[in-house]
PDB file of N, CA and C in Angstrom:
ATOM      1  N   UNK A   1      27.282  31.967 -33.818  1.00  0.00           N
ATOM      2  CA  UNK A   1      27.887  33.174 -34.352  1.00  0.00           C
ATOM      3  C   UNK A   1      27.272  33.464 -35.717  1.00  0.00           C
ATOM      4  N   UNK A   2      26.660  34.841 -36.167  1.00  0.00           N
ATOM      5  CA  UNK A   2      26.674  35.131 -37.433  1.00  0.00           C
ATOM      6  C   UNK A   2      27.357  36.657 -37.848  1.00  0.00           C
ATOM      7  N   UNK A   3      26.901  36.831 -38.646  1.00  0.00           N
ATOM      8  CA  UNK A   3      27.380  38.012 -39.687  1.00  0.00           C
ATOM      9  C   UNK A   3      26.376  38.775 -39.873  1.00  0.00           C
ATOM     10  N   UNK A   4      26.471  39.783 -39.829  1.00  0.00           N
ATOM     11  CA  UNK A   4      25.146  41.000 -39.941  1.00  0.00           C
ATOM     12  C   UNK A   4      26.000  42.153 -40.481  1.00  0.00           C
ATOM     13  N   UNK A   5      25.161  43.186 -41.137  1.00  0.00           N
ATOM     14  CA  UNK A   5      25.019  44.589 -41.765  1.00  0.00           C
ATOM     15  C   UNK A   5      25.365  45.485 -40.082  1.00  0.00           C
ATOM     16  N   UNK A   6      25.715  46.772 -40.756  1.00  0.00           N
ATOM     17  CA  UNK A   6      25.660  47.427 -39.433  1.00  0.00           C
ATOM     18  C   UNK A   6      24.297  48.241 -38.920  1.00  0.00           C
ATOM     19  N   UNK A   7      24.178  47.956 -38.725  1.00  0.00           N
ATOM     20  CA  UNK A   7      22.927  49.017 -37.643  1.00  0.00           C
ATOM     21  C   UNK A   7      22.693  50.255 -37.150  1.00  0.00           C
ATOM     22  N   UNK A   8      21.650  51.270 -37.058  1.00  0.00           N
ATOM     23  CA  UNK A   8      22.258  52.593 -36.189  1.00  0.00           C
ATOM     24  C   UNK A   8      22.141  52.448 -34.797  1.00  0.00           C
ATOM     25  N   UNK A   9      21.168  51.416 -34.320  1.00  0.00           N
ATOM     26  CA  UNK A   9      21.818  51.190 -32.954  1.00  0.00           C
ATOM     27  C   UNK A   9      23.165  50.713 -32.401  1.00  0.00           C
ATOM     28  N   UNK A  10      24.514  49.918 -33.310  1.00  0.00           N
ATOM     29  CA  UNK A  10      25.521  49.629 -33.544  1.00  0.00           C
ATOM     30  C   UNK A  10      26.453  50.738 -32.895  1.00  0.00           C
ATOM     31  N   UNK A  11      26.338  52.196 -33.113  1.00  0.00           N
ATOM     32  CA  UNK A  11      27.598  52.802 -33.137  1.00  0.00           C
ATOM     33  C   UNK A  11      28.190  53.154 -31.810  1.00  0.00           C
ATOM     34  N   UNK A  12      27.496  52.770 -30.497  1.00  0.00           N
ATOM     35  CA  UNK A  12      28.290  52.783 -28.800  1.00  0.00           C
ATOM     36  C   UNK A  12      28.855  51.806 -29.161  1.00  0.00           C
ATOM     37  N   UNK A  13      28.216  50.632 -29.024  1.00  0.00           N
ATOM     38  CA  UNK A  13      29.179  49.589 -29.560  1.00  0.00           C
ATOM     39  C   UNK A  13      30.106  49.296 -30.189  1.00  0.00           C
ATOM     40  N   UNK A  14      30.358  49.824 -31.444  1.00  0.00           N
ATOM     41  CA  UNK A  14      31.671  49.624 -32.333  1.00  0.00           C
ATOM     42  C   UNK A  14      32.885  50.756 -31.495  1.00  0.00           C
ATOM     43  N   UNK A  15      32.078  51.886 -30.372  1.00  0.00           N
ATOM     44  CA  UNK A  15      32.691  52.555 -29.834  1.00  0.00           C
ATOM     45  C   UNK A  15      33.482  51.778 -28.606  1.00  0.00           C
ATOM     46  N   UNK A  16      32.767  51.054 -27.757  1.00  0.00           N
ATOM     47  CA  UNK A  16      33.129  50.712 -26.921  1.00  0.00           C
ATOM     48  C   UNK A  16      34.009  48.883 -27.434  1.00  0.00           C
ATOM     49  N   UNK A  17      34.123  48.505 -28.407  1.00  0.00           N
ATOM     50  CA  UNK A  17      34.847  47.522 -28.806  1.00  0.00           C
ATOM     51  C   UNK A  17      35.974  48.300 -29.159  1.00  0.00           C
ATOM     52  N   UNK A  18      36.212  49.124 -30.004  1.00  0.00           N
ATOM     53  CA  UNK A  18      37.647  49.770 -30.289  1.00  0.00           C
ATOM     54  C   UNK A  18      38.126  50.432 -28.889  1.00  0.00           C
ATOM     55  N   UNK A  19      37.534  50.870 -27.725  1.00  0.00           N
ATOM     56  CA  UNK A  19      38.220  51.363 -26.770  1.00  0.00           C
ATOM     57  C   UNK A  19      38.360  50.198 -25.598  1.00  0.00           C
ATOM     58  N   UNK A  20      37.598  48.847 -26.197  1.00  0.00           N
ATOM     59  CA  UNK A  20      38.385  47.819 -25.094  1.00  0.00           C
ATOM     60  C   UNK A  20      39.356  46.792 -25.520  1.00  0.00           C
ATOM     61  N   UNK A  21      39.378  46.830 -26.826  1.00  0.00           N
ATOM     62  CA  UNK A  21      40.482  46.442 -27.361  1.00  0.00           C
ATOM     63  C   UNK A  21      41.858  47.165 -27.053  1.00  0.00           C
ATOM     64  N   UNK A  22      41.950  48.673 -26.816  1.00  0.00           N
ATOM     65  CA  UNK A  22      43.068  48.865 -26.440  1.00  0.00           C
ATOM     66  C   UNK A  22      44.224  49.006 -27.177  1.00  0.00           C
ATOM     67  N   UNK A  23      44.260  49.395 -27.789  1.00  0.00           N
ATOM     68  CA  UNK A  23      45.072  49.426 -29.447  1.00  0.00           C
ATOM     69  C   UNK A  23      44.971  50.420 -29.925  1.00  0.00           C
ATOM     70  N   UNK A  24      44.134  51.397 -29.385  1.00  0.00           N
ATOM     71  CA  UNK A  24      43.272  52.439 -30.659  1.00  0.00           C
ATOM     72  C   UNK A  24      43.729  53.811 -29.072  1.00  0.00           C
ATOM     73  N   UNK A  25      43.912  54.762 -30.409  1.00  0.00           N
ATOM     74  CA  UNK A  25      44.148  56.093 -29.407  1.00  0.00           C
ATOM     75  C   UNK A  25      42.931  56.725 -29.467  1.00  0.00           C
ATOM     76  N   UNK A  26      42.534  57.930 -28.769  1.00  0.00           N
ATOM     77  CA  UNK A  26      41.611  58.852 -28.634  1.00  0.00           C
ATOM     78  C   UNK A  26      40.582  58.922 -30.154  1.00  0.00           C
ATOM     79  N   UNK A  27      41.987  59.717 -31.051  1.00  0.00           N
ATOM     80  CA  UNK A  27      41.574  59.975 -31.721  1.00  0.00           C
ATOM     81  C   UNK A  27      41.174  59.147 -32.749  1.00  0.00           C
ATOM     82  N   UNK A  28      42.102  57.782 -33.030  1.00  0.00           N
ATOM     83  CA  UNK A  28      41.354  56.740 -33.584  1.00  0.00           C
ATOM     84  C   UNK A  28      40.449  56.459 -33.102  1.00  0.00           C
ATOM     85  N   UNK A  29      39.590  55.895 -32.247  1.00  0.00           N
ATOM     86  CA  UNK A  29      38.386  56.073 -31.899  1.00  0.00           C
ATOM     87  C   UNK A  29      37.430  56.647 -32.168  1.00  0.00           C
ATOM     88  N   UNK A  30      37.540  57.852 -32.413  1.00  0.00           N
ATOM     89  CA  UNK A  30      36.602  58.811 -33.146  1.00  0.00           C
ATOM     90  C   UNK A  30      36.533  58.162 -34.345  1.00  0.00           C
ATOM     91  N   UNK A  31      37.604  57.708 -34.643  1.00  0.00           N
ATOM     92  CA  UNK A  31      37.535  57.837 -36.936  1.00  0.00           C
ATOM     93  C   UNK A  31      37.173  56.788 -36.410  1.00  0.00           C
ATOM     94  N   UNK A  32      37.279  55.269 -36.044  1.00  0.00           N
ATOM     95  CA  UNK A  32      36.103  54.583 -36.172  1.00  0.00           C
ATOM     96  C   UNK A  32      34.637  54.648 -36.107  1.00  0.00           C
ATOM     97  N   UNK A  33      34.493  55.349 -35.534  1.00  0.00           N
ATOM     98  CA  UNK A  33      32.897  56.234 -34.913  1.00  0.00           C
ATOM     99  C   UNK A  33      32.384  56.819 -36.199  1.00  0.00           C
ATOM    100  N   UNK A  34      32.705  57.670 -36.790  1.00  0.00           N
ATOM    101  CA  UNK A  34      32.780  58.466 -37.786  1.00  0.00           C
ATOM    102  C   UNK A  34      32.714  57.840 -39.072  1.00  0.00           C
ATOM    103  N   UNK A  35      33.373  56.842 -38.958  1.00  0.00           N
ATOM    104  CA  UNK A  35      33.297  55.763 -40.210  1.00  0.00           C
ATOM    105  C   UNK A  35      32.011  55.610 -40.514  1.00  0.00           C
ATOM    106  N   UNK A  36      31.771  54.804 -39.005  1.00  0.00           N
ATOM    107  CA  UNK A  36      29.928  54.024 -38.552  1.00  0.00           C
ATOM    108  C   UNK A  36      29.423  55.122 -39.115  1.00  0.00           C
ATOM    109  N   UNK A  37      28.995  55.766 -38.437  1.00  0.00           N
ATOM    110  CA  UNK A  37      28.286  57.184 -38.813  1.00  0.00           C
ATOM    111  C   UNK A  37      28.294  57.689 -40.454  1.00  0.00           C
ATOM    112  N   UNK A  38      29.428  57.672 -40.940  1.00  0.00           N
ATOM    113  CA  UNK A  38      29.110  57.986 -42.384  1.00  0.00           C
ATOM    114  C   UNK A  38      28.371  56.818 -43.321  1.00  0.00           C
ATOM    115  N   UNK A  39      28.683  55.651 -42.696  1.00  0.00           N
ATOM    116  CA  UNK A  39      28.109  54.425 -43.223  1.00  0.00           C
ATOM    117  C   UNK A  39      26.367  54.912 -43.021  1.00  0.00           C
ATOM    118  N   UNK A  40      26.411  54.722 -41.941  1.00  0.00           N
ATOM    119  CA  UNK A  40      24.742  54.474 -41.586  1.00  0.00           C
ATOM    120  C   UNK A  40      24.464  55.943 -42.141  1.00  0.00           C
ATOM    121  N   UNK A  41      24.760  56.879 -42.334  1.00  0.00           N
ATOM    122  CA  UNK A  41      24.212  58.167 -43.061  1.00  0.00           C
ATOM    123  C   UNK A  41      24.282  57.977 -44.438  1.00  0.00           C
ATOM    124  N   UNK A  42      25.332  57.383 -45.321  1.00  0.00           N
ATOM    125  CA  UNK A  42      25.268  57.532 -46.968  1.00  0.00           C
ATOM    126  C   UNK A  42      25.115  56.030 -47.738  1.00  0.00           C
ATOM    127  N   UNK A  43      24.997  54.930 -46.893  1.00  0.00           N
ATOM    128  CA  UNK A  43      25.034  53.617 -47.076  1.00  0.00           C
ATOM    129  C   UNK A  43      26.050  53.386 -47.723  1.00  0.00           C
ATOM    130  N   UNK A  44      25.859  52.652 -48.893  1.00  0.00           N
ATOM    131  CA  UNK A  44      26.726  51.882 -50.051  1.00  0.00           C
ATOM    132  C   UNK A  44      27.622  53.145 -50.592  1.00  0.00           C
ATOM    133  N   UNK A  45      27.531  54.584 -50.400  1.00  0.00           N
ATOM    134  CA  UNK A  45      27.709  55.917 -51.438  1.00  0.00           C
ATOM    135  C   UNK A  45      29.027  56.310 -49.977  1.00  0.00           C
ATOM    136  N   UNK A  46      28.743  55.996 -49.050  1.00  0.00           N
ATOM    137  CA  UNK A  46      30.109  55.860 -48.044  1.00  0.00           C
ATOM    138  C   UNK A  46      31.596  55.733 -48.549  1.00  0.00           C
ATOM    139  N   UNK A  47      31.132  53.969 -49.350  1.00  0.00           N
ATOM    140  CA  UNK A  47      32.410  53.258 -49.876  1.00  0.00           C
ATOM    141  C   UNK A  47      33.011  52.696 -48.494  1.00  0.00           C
ATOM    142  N   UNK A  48      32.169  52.729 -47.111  1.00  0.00           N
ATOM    143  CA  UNK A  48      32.578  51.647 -46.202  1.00  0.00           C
ATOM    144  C   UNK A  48      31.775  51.349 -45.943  1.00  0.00           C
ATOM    145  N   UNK A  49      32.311  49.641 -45.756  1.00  0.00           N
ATOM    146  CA  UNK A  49      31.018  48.003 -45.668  1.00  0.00           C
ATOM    147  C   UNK A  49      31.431  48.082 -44.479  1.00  0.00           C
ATOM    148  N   UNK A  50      30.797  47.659 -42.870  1.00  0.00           N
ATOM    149  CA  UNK A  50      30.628  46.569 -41.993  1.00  0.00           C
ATOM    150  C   UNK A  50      30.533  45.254 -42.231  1.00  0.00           C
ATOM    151  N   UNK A  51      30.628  44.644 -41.271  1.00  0.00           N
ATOM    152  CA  UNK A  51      30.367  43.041 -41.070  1.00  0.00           C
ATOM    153  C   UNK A  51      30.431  42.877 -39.370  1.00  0.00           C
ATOM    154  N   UNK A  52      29.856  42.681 -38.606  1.00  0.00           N
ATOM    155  CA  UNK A  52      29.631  42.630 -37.280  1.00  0.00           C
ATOM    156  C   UNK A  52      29.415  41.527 -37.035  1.00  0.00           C
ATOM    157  N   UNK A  53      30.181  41.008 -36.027  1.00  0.00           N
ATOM    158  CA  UNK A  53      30.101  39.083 -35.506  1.00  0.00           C
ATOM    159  C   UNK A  53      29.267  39.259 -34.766  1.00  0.00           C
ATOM    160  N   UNK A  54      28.225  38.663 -34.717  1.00  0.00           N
ATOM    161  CA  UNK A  54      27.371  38.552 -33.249  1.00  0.00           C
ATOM    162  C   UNK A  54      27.237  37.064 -32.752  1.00  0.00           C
ATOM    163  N   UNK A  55      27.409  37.165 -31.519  1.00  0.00           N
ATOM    164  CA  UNK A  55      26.850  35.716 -30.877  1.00  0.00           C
ATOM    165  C   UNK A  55      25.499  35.823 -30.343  1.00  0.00           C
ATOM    166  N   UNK A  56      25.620  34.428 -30.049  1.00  0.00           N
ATOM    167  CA  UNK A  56      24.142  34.282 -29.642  1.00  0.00           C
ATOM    168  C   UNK A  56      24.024  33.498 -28.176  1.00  0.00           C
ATOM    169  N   UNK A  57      23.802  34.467 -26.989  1.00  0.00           N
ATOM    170  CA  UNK A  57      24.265  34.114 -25.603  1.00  0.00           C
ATOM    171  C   UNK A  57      22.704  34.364 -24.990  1.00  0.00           C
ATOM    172  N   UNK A  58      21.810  34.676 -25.224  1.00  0.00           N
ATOM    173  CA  UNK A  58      20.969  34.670 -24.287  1.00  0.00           C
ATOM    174  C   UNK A  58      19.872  35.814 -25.236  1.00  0.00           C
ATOM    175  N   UNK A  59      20.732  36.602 -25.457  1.00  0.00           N
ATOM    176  CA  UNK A  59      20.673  37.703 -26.282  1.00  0.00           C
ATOM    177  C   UNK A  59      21.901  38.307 -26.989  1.00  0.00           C
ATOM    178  N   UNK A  60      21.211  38.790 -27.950  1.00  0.00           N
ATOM    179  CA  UNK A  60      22.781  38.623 -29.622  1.00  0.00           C
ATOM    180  C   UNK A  60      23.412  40.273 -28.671  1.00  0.00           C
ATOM    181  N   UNK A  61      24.928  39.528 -28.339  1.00  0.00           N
ATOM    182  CA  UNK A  61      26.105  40.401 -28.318  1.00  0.00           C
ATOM    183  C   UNK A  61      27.145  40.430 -29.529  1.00  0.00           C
ATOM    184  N   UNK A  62      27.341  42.019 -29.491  1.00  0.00           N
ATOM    185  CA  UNK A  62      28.173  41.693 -31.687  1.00  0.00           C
ATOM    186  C   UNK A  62      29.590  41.803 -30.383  1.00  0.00           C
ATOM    187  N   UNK A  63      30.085  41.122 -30.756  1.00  0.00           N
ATOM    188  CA  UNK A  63      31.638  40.691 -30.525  1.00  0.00           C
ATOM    189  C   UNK A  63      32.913  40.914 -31.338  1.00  0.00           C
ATOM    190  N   UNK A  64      32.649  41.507 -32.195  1.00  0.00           N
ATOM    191  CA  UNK A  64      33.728  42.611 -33.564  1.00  0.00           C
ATOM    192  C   UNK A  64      33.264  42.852 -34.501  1.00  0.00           C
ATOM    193  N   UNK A  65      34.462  43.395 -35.517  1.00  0.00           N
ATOM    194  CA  UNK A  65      33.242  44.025 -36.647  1.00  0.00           C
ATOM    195  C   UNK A  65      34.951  43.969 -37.318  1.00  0.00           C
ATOM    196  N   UNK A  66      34.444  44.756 -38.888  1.00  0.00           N
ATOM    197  CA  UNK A  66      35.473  44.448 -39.699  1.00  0.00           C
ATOM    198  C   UNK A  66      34.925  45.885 -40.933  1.00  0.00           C
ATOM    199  N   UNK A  67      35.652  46.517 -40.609  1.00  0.00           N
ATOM    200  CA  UNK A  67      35.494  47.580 -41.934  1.00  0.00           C
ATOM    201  C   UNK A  67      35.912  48.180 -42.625  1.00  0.00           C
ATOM    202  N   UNK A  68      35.401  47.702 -44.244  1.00  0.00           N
ATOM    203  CA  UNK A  68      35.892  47.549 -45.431  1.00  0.00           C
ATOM    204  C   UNK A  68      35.924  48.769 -46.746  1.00  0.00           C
ATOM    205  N   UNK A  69      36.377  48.759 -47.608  1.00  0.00           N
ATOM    206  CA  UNK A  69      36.112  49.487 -48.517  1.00  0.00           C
ATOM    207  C   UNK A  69      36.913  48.847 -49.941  1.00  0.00           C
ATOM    208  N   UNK A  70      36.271  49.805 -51.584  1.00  0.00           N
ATOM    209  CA  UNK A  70      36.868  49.197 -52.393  1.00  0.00           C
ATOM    210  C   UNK A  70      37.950  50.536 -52.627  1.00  0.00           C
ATOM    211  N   UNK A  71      39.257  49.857 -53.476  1.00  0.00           N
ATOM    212  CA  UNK A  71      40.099  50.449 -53.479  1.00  0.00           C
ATOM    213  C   UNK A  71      40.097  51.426 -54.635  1.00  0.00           C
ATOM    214  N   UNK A  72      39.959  52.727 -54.734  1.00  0.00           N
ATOM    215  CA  UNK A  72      39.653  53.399 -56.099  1.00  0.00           C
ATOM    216  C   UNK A  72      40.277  52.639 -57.715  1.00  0.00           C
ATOM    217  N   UNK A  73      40.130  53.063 -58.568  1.00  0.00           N
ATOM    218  CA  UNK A  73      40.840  52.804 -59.473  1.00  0.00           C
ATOM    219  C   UNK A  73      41.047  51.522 -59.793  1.00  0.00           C
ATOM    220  N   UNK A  74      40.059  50.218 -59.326  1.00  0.00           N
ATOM    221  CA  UNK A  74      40.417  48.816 -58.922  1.00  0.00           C
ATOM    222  C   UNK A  74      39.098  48.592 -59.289  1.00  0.00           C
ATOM    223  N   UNK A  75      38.969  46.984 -59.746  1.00  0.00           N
ATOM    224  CA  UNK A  75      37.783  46.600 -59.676  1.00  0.00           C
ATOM    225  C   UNK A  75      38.287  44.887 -58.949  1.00  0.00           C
ATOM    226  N   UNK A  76      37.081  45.126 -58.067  1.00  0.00           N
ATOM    227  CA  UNK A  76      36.967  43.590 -56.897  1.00  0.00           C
ATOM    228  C   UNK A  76      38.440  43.742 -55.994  1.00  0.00           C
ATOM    229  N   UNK A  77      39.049  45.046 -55.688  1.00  0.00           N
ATOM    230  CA  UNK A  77      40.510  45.263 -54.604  1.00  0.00           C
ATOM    231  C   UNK A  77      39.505  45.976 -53.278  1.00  0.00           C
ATOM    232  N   UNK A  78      39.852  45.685 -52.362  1.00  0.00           N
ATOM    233  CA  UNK A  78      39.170  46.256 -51.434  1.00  0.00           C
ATOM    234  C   UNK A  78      40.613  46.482 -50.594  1.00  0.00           C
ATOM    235  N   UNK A  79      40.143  47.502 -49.742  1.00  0.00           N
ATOM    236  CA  UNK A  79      41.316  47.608 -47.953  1.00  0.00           C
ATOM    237  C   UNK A  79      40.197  47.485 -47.266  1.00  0.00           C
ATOM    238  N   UNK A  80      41.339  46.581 -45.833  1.00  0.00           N
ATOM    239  CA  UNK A  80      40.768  46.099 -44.963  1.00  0.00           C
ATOM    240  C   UNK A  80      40.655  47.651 -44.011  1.00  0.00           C
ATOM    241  N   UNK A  81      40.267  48.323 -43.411  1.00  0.00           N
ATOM    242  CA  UNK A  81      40.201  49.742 -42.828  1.00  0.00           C
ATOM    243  C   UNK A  81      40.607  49.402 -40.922  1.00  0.00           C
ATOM    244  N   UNK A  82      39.338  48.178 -40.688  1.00  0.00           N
ATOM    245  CA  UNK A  82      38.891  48.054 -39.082  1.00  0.00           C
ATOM    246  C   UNK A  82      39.160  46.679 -39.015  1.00  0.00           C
ATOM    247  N   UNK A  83      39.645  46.091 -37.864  1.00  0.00           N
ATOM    248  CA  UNK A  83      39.335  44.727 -38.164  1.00  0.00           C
ATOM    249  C   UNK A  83      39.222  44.399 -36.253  1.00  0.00           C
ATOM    250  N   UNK A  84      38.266  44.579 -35.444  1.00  0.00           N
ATOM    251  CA  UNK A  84      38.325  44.815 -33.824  1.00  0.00           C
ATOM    252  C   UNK A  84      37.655  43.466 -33.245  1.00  0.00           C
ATOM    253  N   UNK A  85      38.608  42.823 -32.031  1.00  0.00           N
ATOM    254  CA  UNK A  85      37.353  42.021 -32.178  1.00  0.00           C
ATOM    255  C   UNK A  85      37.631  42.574 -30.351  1.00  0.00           C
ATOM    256  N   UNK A  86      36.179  41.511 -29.386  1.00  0.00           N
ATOM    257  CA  UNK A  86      36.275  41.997 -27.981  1.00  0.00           C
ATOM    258  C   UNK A  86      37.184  41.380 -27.754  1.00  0.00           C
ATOM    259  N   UNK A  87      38.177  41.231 -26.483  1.00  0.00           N
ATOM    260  CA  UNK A  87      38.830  40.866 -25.666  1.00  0.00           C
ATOM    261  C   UNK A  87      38.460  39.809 -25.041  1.00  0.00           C
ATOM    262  N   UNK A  88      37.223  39.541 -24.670  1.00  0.00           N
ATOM    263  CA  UNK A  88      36.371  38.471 -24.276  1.00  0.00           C
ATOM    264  C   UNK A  88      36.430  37.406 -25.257  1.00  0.00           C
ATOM    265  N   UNK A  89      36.016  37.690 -26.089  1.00  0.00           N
ATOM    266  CA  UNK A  89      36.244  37.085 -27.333  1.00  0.00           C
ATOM    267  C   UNK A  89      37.343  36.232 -28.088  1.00  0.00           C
ATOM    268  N   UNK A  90      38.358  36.962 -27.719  1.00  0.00           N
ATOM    269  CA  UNK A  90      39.700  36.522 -28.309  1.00  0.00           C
ATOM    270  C   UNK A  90      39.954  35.422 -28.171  1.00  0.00           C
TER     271      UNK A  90
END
């Protein structure tokens, strides 16, 4: 298992982990999507971090992710935003 940055090949994926987890409505789904997407479009200027678990099975499957931000007005406070992992996984 490691820890990785997010990726722009990443964002079916973070799609299809929040909709097999099962927890998440329509429209949450999107705002996770959207998150990814603003990440991988404005990087660090987002103000949301990834962290993506990947294993290592044959070939690296990311198996959850976790996404973060800092809390305005705070220095070193962050919210936790995402925290998904697979079902497989669990």
């Amino acid at each position: 298992m490691a820890l990785r940055p997010l990726r722009p090949g990443d964002r079916e994926r973070i799609r299809g982990l929040v909709v097999a987890a099962g927890n998440f409505n329509a429209t949450e789904v999107e705002t996770a999507v959207e998150l990814a997407d603003e990440a991988l479009a404005k990087g660090d200027a987002s103000g949301y971090f990834f962290l993506l678990l990947e294993e290592d099975g044959g070939e690296r499957a990311v198996r959850g992710y976790a996404c973060y931000g800092p809390v305005p007005l705070t220095v070193g406070t962050y919210d936790l935003y995402w925290i998904v992992v697979d079902p497989v996984a669990q």
